[in-house]
C-alpha atoms as a PDB file:
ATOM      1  CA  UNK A   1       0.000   0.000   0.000  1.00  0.00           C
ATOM      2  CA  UNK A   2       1.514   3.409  -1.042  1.00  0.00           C
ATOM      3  CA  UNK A   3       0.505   6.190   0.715  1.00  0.00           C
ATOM      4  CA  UNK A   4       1.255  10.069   0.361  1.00  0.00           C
ATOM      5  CA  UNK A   5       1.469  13.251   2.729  1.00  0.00           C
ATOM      6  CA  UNK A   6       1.685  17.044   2.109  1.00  0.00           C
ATOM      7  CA  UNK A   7       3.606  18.322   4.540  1.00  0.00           C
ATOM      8  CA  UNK A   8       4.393  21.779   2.499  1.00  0.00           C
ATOM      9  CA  UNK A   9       4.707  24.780   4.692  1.00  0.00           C
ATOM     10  CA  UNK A  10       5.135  22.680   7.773  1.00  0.00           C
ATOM     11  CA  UNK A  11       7.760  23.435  10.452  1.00  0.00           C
ATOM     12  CA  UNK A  12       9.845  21.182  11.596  1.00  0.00           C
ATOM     13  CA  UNK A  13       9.559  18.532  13.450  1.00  0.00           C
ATOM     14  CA  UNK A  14       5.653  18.002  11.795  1.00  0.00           C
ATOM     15  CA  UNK A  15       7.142  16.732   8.635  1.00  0.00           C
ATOM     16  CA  UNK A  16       8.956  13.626  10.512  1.00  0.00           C
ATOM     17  CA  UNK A  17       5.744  13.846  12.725  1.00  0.00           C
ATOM     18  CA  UNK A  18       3.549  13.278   9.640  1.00  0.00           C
ATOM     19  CA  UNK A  19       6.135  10.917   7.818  1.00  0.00           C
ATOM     20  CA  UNK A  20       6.192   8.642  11.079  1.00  0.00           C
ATOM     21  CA  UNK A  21       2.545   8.640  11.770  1.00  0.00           C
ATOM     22  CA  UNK A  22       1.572   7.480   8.345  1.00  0.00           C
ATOM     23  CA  UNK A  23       4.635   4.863   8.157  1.00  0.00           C
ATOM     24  CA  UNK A  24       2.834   3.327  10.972  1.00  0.00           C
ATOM     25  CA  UNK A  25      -0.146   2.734   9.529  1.00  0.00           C
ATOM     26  CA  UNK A  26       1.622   0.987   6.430  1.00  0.00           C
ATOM     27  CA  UNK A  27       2.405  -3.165   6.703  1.00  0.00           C
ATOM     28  CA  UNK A  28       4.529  -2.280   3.254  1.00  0.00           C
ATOM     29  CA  UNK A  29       5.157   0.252   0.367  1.00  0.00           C
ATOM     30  CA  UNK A  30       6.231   3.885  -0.870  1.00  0.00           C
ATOM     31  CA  UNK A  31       4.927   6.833   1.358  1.00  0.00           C
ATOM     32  CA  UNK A  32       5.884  10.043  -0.713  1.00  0.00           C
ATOM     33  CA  UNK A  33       6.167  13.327   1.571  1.00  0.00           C
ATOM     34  CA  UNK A  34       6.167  16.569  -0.411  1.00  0.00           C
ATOM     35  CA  UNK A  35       7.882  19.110   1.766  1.00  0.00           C
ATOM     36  CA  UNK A  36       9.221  23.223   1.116  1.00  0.00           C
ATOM     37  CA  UNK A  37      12.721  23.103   2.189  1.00  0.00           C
ATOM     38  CA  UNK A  38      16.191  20.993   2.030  1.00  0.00           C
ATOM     39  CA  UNK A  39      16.592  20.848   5.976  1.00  0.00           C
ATOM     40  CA  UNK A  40      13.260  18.958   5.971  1.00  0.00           C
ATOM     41  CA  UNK A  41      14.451  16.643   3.552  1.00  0.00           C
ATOM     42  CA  UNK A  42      17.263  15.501   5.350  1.00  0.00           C
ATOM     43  CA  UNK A  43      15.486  15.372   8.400  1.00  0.00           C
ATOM     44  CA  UNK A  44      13.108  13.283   6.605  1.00  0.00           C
ATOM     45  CA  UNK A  45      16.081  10.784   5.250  1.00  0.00           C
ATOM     46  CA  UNK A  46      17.701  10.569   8.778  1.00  0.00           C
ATOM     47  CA  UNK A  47      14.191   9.347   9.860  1.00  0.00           C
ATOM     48  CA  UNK A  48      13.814   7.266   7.318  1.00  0.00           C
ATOM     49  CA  UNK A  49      17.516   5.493   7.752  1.00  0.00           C
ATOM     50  CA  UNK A  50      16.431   5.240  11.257  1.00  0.00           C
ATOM     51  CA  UNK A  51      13.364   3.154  10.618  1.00  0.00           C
ATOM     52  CA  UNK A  52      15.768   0.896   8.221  1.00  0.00           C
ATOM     53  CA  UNK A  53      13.822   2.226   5.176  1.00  0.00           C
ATOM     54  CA  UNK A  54      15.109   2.988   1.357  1.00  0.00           C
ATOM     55  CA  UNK A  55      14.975   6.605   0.993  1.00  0.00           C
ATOM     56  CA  UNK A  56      15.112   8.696  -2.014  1.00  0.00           C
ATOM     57  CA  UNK A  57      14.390  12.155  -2.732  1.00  0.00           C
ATOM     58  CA  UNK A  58      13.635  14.682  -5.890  1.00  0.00           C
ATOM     59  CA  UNK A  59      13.220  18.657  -6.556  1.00  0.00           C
ATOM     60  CA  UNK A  60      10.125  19.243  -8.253  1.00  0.00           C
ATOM     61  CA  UNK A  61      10.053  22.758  -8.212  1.00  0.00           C
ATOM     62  CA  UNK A  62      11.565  25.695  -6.407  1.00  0.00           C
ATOM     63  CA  UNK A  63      10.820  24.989  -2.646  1.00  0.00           C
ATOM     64  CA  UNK A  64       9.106  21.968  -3.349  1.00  0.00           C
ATOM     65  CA  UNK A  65      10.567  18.210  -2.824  1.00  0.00           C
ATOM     66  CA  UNK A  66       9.292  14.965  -2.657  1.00  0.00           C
ATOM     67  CA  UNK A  67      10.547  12.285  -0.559  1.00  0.00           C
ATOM     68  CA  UNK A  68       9.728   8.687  -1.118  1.00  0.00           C
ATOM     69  CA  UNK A  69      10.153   6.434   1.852  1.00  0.00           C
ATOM     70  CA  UNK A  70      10.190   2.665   0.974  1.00  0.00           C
ATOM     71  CA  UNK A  71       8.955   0.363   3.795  1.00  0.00           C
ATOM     72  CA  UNK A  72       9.040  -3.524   3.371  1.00  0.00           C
ATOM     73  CA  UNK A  73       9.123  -6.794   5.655  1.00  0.00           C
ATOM     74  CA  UNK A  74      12.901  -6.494   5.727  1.00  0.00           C
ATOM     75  CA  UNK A  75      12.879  -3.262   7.240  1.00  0.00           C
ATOM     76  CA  UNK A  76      10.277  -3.258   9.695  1.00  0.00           C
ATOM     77  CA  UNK A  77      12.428  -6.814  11.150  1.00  0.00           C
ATOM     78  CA  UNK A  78      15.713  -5.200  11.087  1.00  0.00           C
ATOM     79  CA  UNK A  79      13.927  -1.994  13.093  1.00  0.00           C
ATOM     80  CA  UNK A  80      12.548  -4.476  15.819  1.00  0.00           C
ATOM     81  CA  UNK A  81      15.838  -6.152  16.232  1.00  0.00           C
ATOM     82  CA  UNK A  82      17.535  -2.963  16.586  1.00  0.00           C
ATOM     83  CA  UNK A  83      15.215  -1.476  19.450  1.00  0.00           C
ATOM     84  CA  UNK A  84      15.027  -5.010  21.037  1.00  0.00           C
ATOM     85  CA  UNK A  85      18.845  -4.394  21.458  1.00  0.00           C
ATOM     86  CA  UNK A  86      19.119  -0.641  22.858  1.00  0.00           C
ATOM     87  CA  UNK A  87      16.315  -1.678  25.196  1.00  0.00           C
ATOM     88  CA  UNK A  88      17.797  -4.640  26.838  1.00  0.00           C
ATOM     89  CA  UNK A  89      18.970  -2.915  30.266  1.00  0.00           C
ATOM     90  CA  UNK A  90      18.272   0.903  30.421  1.00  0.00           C
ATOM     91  CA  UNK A  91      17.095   2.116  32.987  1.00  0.00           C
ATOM     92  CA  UNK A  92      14.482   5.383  33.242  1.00  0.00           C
ATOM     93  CA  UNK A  93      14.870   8.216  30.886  1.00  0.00           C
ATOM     94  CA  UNK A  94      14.318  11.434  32.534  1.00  0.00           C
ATOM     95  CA  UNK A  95      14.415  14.747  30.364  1.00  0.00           C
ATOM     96  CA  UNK A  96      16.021  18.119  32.301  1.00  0.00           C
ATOM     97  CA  UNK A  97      14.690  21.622  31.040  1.00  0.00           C
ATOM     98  CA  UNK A  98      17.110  24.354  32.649  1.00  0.00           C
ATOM     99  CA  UNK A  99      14.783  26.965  30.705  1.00  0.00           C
ATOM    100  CA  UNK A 100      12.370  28.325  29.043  1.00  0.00           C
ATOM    101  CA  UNK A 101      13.999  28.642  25.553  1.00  0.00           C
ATOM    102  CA  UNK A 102      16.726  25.855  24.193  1.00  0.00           C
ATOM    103  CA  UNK A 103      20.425  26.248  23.915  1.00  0.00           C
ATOM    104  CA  UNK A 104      22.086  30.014  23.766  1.00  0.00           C
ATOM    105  CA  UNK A 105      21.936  32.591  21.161  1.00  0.00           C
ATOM    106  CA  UNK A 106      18.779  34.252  19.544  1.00  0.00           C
ATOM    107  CA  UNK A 107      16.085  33.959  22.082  1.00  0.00           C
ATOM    108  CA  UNK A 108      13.390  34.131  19.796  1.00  0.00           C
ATOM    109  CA  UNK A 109      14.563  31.396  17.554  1.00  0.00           C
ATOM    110  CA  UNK A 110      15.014  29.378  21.415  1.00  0.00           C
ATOM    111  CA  UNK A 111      11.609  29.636  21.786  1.00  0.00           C
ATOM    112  CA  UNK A 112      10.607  28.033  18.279  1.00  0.00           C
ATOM    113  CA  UNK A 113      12.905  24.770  19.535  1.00  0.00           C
ATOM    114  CA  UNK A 114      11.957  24.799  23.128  1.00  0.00           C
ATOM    115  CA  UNK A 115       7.636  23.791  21.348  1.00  0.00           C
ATOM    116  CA  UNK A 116       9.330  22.024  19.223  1.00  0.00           C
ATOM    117  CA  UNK A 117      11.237  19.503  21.235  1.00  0.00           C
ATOM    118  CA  UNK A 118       8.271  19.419  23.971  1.00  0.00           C
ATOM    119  CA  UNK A 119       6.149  18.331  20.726  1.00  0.00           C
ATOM    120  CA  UNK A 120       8.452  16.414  19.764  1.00  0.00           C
ATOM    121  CA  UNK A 121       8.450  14.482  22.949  1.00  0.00           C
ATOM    122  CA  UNK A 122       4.642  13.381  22.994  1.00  0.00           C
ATOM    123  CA  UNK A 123       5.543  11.759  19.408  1.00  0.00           C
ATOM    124  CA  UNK A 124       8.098   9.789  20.734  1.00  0.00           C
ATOM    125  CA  UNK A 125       7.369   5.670  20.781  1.00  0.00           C
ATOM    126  CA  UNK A 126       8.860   5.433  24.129  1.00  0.00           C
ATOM    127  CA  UNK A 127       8.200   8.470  26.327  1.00  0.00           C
ATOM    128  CA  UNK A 128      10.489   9.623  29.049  1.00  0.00           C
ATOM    129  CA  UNK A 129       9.743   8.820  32.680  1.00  0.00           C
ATOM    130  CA  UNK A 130      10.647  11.967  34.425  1.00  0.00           C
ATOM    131  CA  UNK A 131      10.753  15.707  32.758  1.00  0.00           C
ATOM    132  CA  UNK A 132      12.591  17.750  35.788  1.00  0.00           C
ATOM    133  CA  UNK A 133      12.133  21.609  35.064  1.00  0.00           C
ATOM    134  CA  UNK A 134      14.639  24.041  37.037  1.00  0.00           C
ATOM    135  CA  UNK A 135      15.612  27.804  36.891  1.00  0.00           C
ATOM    136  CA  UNK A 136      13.740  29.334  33.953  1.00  0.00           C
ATOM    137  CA  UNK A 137      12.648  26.000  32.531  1.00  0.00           C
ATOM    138  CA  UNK A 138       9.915  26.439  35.413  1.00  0.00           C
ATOM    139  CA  UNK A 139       8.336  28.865  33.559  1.00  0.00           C
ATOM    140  CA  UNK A 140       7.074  26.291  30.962  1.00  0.00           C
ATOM    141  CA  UNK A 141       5.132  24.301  33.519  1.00  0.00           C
ATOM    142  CA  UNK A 142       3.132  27.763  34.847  1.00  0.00           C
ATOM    143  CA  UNK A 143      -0.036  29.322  33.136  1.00  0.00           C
ATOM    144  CA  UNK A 144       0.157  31.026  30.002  1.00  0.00           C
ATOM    145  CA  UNK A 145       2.607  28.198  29.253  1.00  0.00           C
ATOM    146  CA  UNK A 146       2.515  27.507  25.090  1.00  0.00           C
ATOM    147  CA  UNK A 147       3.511  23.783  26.059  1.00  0.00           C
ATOM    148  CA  UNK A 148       1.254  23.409  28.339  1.00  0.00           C
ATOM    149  CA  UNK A 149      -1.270  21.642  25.971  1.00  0.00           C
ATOM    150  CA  UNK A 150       1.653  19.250  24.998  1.00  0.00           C
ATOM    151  CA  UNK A 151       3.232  18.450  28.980  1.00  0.00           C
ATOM    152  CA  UNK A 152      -0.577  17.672  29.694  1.00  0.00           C
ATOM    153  CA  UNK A 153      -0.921  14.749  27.097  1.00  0.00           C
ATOM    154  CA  UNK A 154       2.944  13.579  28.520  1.00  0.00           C
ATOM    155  CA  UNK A 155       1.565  13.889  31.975  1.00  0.00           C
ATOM    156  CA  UNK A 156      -1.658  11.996  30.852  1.00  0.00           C
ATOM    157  CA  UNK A 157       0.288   9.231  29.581  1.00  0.00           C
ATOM    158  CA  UNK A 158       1.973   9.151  32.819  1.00  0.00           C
ATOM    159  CA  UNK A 159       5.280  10.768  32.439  1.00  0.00           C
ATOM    160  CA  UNK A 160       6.526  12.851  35.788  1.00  0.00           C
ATOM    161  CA  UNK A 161       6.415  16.475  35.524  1.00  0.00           C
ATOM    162  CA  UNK A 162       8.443  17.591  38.438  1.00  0.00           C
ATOM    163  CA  UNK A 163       9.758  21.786  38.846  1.00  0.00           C
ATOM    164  CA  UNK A 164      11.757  23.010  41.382  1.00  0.00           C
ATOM    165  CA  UNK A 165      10.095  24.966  43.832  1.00  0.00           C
ATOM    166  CA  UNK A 166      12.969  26.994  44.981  1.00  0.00           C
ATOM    167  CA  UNK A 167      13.168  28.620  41.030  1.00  0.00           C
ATOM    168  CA  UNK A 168       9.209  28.614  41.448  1.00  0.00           C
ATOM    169  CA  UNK A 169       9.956  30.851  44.173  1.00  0.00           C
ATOM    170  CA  UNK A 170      12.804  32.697  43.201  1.00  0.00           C
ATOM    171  CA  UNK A 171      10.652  34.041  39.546  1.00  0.00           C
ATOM    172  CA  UNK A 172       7.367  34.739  42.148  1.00  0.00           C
ATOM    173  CA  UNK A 173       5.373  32.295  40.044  1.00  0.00           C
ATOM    174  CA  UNK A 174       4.770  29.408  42.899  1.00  0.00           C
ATOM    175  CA  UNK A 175       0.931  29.814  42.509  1.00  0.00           C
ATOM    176  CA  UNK A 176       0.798  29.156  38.770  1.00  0.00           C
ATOM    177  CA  UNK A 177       2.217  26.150  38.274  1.00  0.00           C
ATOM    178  CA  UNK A 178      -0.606  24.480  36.175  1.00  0.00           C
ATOM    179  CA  UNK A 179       0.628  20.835  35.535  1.00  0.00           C
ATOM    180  CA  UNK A 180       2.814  18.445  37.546  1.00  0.00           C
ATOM    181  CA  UNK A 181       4.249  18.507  41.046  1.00  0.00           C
ATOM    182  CA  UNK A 182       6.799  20.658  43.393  1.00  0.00           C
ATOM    183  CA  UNK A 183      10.099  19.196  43.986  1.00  0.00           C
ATOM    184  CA  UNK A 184      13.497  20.171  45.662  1.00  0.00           C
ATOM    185  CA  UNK A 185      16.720  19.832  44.406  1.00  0.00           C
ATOM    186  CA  UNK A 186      17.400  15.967  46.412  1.00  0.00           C
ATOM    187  CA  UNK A 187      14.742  14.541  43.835  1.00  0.00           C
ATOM    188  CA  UNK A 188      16.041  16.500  40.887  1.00  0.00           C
ATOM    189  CA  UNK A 189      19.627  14.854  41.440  1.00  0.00           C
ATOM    190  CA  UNK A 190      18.301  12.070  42.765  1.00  0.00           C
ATOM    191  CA  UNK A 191      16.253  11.205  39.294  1.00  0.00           C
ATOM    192  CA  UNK A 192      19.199  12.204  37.277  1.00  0.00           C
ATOM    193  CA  UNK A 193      21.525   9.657  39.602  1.00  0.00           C
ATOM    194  CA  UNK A 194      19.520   6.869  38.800  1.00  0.00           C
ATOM    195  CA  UNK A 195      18.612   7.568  35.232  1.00  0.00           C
ATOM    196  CA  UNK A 196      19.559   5.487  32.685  1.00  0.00           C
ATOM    197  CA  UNK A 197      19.555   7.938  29.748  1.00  0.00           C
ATOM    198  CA  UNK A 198      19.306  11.875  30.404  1.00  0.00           C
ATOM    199  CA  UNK A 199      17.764  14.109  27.728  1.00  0.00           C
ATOM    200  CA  UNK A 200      18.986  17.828  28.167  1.00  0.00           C
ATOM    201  CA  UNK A 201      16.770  20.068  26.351  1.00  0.00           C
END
C-alpha cells in the first residue's frame, strides 16, 4: 500500500511527525512526503535510515521536494531487532529543562525549539519517565505556558512532571504552576543519579 502526505509549509519537526505517523499505519510500500525546504528533507532521510527504510528524494520545483520512503518486511524486522537491542537494560529516561527557551543565542529562535522539542516528545514511541524543570525551565510548567497543551498529554500518559520549587519561588510564580508537582533539588539529582539515559533540552 503506497501512501502520500503534504507536509508543504510545515515546520519542523511536523514533517517527521507526519512521515512517522503514516509509516505506521503501512504493513509495506512507498509513502511520498512533499515538503518546502532541504533541511526537511534531510530530516526526513535521517528518519527514514532510522526506521531501516530505502529513501530517495527529488526537486520538483523551487521549494518543493518529494521524498519517497520505501517500507518492506525487511525493514520493519531489522527496526525491531535494533530497538530489542538498545532496550535490553536501560534504565528510566528522565528529560532536564534548565529553561524556558533551548540552547544560547537568539532567544526568539530558542523559543521556536523549546515547542518544538516538547512536541516532539509526545511523538516519541517510548516516552520519558521523568521531565525535571529548574531555573527558567519552570516557567514552561506555569499558566500562560505555550507547552502546556503538549506536557498535559505527557503527563496523561503518565510521564513525571516535576519543577523546582525553589526557582518557582525565586521568579514569584509558585501559585501558577498548572501541571505536575513541586520538587526540591534531592529529587532533581536524585532522578538524574539513577537515570539510565538523560535528555537535556
Amino acid at each position: 500500500m503506497d501512501m502520500f502526505v503534504d507536509a508543504m509549509g510545515d515546520k519542523c519537526p511536523v514533517p517527521v511527525v507526519k512521515a512517522k505517523q503514516a509509516l505506521a499505519t503501512m504493513d509495506e510500500g512507498t509513502l511520498e512526503i512533499l515538503v518546502d525546504n532541504e533541511t526537511s528533507v534531510k530530516n526526513l532521510t535521517s528518519f527514514a535510515k532510522s526506521q531501516k527504510c530505502d529513501v530517495s528524494s527529488e526537486q520538483l520545483a523551487e521549494e518543493k521536494y518529494a521524498v519517497q520512503i520505501v517500507k518492506t518486511a525487511e525493514s520493519v524486522a531489522a527496526l525491531a531487532a535494533e530497538t530489542a537491542t538498545c532496550s535490553a537494560g536501560v534504565g528510566p529516561c528522565v528529560v532536564v529543562v534548565p529553561s524556558a527557551v533551548m540552547g544560547h543565542g537568539d532567544a526568539e529562535l530558542g523559543d521556536v525549539l523549546i515547542k518544538g522539542f516538547i512536541f516532539a516528545l509526545t511523538q516519541q514511541d517510548s516516552l520519558p519517565d521523568t521531565i525535571l524543570f529548574y531555573n527558567g525551565g519552570v516557567k514552561l510548567t506555569c499558566e500562560g505556558s505555550p507547552v502546556l497543551e503538549d506536557l498535559e498529554k505527557l503527563a496523561a500518559a503518565g510521564v513525571e512532571i516535576f519543577s523546582c520549587g525553589t526557582c518557582l519561588k525565586h521568579y514569584g510564580i509558585e501559585d501558577k504552576l498548572a501541571i505536575g508537582e513541586v520538587t526540591n533539588m534531592y529529587v532533581i539529582v536524585e532522578k538524574q543519579l539513577k537515570a539510565g539515559v538523560i535528555v537535556r533540552a
